[in-house]
PDB file of N, CA and C in Angstrom:
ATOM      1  N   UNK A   1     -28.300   6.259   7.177  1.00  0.00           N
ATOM      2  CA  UNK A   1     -27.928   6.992   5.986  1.00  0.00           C
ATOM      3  C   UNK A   1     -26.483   7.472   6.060  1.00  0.00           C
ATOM      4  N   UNK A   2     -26.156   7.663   7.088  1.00  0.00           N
ATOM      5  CA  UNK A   2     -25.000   8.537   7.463  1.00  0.00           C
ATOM      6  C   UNK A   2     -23.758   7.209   7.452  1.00  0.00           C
ATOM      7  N   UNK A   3     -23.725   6.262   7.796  1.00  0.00           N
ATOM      8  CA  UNK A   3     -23.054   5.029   7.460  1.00  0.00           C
ATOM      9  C   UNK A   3     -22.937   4.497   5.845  1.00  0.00           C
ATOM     10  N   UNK A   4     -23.931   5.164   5.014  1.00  0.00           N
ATOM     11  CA  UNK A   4     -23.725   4.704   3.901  1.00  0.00           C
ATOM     12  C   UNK A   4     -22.922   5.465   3.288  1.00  0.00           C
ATOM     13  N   UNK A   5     -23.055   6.870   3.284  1.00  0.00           N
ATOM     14  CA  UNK A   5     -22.716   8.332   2.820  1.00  0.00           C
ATOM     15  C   UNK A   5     -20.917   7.813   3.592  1.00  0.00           C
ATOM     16  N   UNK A   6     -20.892   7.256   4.615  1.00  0.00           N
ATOM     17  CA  UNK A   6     -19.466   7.273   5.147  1.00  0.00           C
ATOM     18  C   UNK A   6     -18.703   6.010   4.330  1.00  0.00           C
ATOM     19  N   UNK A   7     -19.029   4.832   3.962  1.00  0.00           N
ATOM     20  CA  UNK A   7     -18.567   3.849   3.747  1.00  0.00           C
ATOM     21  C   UNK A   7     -18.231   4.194   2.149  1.00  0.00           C
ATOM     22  N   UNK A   8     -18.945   5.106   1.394  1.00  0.00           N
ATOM     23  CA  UNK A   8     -18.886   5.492  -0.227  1.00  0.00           C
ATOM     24  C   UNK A   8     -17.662   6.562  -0.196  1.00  0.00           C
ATOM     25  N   UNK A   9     -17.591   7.115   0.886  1.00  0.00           N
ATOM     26  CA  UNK A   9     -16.443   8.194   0.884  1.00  0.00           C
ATOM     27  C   UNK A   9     -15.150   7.416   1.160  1.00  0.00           C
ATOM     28  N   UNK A  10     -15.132   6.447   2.124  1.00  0.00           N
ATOM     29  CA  UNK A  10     -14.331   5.712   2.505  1.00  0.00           C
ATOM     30  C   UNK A  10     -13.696   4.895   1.157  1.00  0.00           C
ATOM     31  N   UNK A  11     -14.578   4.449  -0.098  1.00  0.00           N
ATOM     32  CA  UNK A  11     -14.289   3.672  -1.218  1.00  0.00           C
ATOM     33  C   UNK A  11     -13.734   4.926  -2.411  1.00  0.00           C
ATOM     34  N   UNK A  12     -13.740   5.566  -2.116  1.00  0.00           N
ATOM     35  CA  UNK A  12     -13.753   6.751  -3.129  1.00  0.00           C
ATOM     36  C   UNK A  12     -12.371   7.306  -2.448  1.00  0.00           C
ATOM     37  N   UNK A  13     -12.401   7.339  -1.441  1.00  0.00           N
ATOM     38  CA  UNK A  13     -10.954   8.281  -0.858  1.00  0.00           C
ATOM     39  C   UNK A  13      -9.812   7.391  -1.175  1.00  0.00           C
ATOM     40  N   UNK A  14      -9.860   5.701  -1.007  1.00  0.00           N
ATOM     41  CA  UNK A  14      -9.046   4.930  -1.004  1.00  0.00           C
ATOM     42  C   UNK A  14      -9.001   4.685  -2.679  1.00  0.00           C
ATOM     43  N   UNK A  15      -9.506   4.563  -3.475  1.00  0.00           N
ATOM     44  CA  UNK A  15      -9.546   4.585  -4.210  1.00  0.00           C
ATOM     45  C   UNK A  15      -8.900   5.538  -5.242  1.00  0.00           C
ATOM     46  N   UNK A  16      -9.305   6.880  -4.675  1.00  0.00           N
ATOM     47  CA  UNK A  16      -7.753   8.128  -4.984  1.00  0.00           C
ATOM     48  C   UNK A  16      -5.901   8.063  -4.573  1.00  0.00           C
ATOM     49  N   UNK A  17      -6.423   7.312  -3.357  1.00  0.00           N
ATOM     50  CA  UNK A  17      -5.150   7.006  -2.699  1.00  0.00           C
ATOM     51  C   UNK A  17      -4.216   5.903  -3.727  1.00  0.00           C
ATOM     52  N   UNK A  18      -4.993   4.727  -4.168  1.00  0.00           N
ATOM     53  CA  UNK A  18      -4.424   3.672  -4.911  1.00  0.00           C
ATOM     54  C   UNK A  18      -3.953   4.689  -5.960  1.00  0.00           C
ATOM     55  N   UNK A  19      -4.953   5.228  -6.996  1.00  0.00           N
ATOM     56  CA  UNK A  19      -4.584   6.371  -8.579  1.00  0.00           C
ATOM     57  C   UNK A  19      -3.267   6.399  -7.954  1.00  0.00           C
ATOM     58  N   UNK A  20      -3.641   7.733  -7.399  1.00  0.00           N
ATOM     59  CA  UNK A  20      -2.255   8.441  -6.975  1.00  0.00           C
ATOM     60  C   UNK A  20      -1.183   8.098  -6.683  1.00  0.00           C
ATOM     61  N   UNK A  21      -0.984   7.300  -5.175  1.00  0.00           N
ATOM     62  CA  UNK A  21       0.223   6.019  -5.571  1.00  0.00           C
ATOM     63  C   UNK A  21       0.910   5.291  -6.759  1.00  0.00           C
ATOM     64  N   UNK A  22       0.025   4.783  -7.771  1.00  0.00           N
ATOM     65  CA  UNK A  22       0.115   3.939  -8.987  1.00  0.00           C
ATOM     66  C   UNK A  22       0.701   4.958  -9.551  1.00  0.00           C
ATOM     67  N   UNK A  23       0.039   6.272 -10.076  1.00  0.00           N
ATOM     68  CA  UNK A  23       0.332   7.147 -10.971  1.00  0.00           C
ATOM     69  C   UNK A  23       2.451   7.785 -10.770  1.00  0.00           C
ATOM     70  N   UNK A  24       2.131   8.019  -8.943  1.00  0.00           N
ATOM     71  CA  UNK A  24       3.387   8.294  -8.720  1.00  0.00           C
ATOM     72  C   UNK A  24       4.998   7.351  -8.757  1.00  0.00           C
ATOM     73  N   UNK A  25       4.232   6.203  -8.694  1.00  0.00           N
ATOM     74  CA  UNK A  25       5.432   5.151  -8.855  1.00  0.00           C
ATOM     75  C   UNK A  25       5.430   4.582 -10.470  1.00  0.00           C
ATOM     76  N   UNK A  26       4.821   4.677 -11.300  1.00  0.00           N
ATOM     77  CA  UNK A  26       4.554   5.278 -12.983  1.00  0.00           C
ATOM     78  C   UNK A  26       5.707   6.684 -13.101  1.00  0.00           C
ATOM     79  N   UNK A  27       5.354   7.269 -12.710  1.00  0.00           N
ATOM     80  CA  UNK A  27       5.817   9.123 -13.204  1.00  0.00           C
ATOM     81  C   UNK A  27       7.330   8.979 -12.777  1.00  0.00           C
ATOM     82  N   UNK A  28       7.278   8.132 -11.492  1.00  0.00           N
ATOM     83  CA  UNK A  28       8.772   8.023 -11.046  1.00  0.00           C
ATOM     84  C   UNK A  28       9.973   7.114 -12.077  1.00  0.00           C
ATOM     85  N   UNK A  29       9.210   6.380 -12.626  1.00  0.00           N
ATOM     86  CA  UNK A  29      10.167   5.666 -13.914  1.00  0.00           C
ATOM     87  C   UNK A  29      10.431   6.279 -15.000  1.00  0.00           C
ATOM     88  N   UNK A  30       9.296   7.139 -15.451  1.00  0.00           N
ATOM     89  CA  UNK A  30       9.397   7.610 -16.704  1.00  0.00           C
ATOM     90  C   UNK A  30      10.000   9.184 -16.929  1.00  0.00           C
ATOM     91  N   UNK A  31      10.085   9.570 -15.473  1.00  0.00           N
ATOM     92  CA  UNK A  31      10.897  11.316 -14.955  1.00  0.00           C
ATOM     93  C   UNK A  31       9.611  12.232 -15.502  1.00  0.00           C
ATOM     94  N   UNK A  32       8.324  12.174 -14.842  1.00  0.00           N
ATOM     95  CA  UNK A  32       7.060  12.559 -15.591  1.00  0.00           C
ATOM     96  C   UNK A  32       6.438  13.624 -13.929  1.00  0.00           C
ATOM     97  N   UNK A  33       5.885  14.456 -14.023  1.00  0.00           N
ATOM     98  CA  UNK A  33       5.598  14.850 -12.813  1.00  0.00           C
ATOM     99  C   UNK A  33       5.676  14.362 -11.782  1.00  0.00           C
ATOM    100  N   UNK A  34       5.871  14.929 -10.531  1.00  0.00           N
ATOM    101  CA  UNK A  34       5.700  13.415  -9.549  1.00  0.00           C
ATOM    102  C   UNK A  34       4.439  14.223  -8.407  1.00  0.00           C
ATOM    103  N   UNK A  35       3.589  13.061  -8.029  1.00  0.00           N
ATOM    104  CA  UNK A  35       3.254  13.915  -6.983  1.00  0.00           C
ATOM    105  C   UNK A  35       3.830  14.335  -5.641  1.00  0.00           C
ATOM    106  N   UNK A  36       3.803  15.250  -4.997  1.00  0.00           N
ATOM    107  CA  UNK A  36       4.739  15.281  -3.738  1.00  0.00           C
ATOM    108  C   UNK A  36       4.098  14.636  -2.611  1.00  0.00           C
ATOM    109  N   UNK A  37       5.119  14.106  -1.548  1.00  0.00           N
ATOM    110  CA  UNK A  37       5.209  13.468  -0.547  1.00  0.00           C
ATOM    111  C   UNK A  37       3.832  14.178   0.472  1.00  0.00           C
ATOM    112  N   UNK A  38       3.697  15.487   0.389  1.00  0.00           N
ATOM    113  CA  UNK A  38       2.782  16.167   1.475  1.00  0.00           C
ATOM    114  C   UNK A  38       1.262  15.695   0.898  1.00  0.00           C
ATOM    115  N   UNK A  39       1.530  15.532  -0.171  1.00  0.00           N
ATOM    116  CA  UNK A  39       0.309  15.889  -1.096  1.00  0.00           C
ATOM    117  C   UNK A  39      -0.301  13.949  -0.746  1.00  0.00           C
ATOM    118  N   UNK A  40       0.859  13.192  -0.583  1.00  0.00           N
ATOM    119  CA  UNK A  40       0.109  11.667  -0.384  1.00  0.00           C
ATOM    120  C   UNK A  40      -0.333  11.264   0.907  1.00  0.00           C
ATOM    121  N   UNK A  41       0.476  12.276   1.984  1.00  0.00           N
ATOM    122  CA  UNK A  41       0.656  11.929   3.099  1.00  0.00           C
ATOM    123  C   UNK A  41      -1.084  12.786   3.557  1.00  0.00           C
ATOM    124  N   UNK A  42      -1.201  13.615   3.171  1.00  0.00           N
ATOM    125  CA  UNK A  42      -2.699  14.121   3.096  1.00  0.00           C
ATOM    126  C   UNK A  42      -3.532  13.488   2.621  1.00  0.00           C
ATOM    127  N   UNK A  43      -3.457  12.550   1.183  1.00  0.00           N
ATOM    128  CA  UNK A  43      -4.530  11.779   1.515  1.00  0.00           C
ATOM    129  C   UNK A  43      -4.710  10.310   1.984  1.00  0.00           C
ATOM    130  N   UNK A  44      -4.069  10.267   2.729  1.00  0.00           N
ATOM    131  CA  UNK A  44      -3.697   9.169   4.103  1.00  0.00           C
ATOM    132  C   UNK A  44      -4.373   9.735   4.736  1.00  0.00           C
ATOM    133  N   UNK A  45      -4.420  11.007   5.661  1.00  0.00           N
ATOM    134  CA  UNK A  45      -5.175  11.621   6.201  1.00  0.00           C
ATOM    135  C   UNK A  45      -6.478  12.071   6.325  1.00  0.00           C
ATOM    136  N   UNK A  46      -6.773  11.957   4.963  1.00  0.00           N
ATOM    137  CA  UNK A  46      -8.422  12.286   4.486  1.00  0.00           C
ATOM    138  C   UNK A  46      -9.131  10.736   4.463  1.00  0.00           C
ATOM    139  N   UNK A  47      -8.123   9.454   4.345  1.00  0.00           N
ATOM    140  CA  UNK A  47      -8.789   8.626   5.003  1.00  0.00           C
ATOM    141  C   UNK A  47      -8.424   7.181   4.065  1.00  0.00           C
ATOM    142  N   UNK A  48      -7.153   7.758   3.149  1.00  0.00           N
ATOM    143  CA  UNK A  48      -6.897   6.493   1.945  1.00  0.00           C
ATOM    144  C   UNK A  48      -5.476   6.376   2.705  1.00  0.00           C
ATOM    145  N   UNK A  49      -5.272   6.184   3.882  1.00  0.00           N
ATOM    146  CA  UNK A  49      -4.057   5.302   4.480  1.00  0.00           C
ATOM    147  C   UNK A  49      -3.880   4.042   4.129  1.00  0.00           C
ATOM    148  N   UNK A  50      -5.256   3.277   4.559  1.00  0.00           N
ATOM    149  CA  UNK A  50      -5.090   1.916   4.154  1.00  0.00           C
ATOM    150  C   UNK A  50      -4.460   1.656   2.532  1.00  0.00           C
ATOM    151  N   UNK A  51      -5.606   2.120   1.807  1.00  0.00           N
ATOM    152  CA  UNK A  51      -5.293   1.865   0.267  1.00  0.00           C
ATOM    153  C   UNK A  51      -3.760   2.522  -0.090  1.00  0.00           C
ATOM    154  N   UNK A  52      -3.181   3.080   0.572  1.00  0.00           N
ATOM    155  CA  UNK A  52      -2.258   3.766  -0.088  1.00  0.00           C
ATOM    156  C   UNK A  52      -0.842   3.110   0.649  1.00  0.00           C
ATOM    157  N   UNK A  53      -1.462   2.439   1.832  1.00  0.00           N
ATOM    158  CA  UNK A  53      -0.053   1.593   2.198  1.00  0.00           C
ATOM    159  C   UNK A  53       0.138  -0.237   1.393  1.00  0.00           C
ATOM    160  N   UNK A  54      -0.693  -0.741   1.010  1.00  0.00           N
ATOM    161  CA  UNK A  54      -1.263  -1.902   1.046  1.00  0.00           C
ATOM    162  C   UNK A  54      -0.552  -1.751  -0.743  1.00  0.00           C
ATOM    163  N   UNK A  55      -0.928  -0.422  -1.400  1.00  0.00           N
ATOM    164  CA  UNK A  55      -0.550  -0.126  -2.538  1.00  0.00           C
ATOM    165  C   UNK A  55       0.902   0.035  -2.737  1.00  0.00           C
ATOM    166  N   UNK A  56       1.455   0.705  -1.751  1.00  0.00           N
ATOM    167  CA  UNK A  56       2.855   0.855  -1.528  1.00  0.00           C
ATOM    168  C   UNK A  56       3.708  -0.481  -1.909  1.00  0.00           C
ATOM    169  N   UNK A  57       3.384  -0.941  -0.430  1.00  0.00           N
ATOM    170  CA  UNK A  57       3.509  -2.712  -0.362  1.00  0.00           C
ATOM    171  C   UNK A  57       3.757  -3.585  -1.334  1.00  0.00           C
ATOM    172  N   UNK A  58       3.116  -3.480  -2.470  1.00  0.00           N
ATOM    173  CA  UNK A  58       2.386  -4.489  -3.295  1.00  0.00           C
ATOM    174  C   UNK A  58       2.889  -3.613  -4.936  1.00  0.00           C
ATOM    175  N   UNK A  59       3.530  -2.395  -4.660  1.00  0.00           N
ATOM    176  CA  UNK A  59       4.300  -1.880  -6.362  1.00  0.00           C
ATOM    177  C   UNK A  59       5.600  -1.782  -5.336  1.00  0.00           C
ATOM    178  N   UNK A  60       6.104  -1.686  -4.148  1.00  0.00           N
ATOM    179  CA  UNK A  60       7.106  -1.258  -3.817  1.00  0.00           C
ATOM    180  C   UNK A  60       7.795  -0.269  -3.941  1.00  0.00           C
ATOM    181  N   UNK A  61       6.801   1.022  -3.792  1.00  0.00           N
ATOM    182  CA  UNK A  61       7.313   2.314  -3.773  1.00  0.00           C
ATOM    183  C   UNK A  61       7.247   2.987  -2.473  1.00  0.00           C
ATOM    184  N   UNK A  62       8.134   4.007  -2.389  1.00  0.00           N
ATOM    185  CA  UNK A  62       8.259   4.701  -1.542  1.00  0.00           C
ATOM    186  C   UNK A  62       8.778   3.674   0.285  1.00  0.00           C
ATOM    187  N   UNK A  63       8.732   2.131   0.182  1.00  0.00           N
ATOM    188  CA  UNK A  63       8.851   1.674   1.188  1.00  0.00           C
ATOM    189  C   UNK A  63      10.054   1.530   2.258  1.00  0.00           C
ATOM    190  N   UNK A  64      10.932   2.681   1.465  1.00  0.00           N
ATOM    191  CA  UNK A  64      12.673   3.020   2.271  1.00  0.00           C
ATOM    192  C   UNK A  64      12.279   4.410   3.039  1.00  0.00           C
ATOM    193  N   UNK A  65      11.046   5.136   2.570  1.00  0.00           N
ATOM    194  CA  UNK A  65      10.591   6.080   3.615  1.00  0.00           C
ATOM    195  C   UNK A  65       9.850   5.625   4.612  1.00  0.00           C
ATOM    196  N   UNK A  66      10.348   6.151   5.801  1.00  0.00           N
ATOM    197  CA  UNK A  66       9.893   5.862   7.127  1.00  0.00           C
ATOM    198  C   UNK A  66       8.858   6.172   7.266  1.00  0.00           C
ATOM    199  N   UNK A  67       8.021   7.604   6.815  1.00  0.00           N
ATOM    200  CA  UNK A  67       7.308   8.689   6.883  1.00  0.00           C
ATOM    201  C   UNK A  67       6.402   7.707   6.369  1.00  0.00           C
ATOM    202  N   UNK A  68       6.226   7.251   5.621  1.00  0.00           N
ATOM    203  CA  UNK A  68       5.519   6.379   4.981  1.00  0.00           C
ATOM    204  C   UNK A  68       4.791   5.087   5.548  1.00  0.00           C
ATOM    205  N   UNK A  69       6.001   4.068   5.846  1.00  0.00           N
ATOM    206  CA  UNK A  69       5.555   2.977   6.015  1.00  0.00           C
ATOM    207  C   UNK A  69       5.696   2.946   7.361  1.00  0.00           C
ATOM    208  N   UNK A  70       6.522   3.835   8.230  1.00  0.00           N
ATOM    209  CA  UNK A  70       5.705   3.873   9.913  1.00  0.00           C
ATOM    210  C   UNK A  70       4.219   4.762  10.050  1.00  0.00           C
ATOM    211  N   UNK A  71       4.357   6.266   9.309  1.00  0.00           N
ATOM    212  CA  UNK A  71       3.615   6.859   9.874  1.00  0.00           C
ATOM    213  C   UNK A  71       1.576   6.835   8.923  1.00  0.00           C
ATOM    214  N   UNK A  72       2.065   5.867   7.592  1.00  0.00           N
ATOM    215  CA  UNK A  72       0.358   5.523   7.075  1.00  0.00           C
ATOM    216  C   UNK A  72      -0.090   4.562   7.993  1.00  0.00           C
ATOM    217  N   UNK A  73       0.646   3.378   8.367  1.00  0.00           N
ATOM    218  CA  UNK A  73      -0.102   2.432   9.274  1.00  0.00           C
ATOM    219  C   UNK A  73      -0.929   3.315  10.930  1.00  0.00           C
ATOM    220  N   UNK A  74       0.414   4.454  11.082  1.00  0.00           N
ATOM    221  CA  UNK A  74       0.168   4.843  12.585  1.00  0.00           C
ATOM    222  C   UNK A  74      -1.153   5.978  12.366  1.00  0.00           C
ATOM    223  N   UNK A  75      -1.377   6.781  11.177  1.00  0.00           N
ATOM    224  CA  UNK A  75      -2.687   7.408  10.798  1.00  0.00           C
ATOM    225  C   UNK A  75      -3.925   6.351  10.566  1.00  0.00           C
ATOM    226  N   UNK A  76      -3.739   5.378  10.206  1.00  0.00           N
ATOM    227  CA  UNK A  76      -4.784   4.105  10.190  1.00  0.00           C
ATOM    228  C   UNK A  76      -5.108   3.863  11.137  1.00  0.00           C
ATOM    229  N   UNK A  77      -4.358   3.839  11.996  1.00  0.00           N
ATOM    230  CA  UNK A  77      -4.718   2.771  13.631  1.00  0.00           C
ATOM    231  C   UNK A  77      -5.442   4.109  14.578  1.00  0.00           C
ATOM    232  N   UNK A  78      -5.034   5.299  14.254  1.00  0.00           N
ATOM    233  CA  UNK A  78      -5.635   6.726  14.778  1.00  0.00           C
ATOM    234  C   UNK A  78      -6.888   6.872  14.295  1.00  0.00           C
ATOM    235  N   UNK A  79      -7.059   6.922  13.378  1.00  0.00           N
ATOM    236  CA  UNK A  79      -8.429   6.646  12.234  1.00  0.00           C
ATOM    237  C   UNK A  79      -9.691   5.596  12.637  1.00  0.00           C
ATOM    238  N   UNK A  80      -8.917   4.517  12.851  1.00  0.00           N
ATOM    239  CA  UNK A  80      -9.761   3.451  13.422  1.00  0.00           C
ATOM    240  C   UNK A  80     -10.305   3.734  15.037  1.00  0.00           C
ATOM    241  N   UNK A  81      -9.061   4.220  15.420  1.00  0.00           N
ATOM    242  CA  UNK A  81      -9.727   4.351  16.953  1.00  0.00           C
ATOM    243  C   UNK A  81     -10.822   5.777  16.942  1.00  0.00           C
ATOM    244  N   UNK A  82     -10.795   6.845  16.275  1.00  0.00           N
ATOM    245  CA  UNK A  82     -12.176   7.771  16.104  1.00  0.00           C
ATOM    246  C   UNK A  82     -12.400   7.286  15.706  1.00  0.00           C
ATOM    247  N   UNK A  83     -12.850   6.617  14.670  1.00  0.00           N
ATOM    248  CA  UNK A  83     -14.363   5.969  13.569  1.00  0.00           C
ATOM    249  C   UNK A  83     -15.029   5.376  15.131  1.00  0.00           C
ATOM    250  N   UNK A  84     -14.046   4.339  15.811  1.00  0.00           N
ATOM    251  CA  UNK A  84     -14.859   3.449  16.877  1.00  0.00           C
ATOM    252  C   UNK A  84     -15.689   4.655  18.064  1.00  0.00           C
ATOM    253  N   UNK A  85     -14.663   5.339  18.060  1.00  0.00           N
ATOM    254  CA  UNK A  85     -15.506   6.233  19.377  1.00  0.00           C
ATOM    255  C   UNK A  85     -16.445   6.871  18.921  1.00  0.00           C
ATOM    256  N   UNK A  86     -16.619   7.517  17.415  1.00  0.00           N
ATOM    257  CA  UNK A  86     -17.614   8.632  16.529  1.00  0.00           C
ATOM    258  C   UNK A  86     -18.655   7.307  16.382  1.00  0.00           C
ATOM    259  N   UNK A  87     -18.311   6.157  16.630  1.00  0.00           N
ATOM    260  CA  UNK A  87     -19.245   5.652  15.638  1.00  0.00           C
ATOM    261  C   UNK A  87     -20.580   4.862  17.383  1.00  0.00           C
ATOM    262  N   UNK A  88     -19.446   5.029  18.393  1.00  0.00           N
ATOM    263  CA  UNK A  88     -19.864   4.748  19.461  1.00  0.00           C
ATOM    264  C   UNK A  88     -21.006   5.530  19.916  1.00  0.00           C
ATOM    265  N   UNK A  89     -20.506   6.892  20.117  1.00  0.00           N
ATOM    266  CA  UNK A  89     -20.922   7.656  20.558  1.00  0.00           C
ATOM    267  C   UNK A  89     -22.477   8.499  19.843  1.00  0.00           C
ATOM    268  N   UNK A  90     -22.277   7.815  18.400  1.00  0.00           N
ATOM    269  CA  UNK A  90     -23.555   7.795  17.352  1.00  0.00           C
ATOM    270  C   UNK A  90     -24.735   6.826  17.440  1.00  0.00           C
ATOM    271  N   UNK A  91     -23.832   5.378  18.604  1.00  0.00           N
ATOM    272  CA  UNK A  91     -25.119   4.721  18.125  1.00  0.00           C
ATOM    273  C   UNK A  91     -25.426   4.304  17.109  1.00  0.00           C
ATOM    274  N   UNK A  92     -24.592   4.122  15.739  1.00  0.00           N
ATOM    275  CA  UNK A  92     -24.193   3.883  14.601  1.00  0.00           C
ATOM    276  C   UNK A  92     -24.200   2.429  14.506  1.00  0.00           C
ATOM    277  N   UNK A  93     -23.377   1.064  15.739  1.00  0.00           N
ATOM    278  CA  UNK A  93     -23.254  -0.107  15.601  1.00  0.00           C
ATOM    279  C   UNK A  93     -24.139  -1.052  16.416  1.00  0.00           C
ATOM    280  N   UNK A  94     -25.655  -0.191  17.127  1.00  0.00           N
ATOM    281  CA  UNK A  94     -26.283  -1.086  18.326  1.00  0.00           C
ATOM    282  C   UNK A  94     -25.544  -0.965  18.984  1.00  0.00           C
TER     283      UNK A  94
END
């Protein structure tokens, strides 16, 4: 149960991550709110790194910040290595 409940959060977080990205590289053309840098870099953290670098990538925003395109991949690869040990240590994969 607890793998399903994780994999729906996982589609839902990344899924905010893409909005938000999209929305901010939108807002950035048109001089429309922007969201701030802390505010994306948090939800990288909550777990939409992937979606939000891959998104980057692929509209070409934000990819002259370092903060960005070194440090979403380096929260991903951190991310991945707990999921493996939480998910180890659960008994979660056989």
């Amino acid at each position: 149960m607890f793998t399903y409940i994780f994999v729906i959060y996982l589609i839902i977080i990344n899924l905010i991550a893409y909005i938000f990205t999209s929305y901010d590289k939108m807002a950035s053309k048109t001089r429309k709110r922007r969201i701030s840098e802390n505010t994306l870099l948090f939800i990288g953290l909550l777990g939409g790194s992937a979606a939000m670098y891959i998104t980057m990538k692929l509209i070409h925003h934000k990819t002259r910040h370092s903060i960005f395109m070194v440090g979403l991949p380096f929260i991903f690869i951190v991310e991945m290595i707990l999921f493996i040990f939480v998910a180890k240590s659960l008994h979660l994969f056989g």
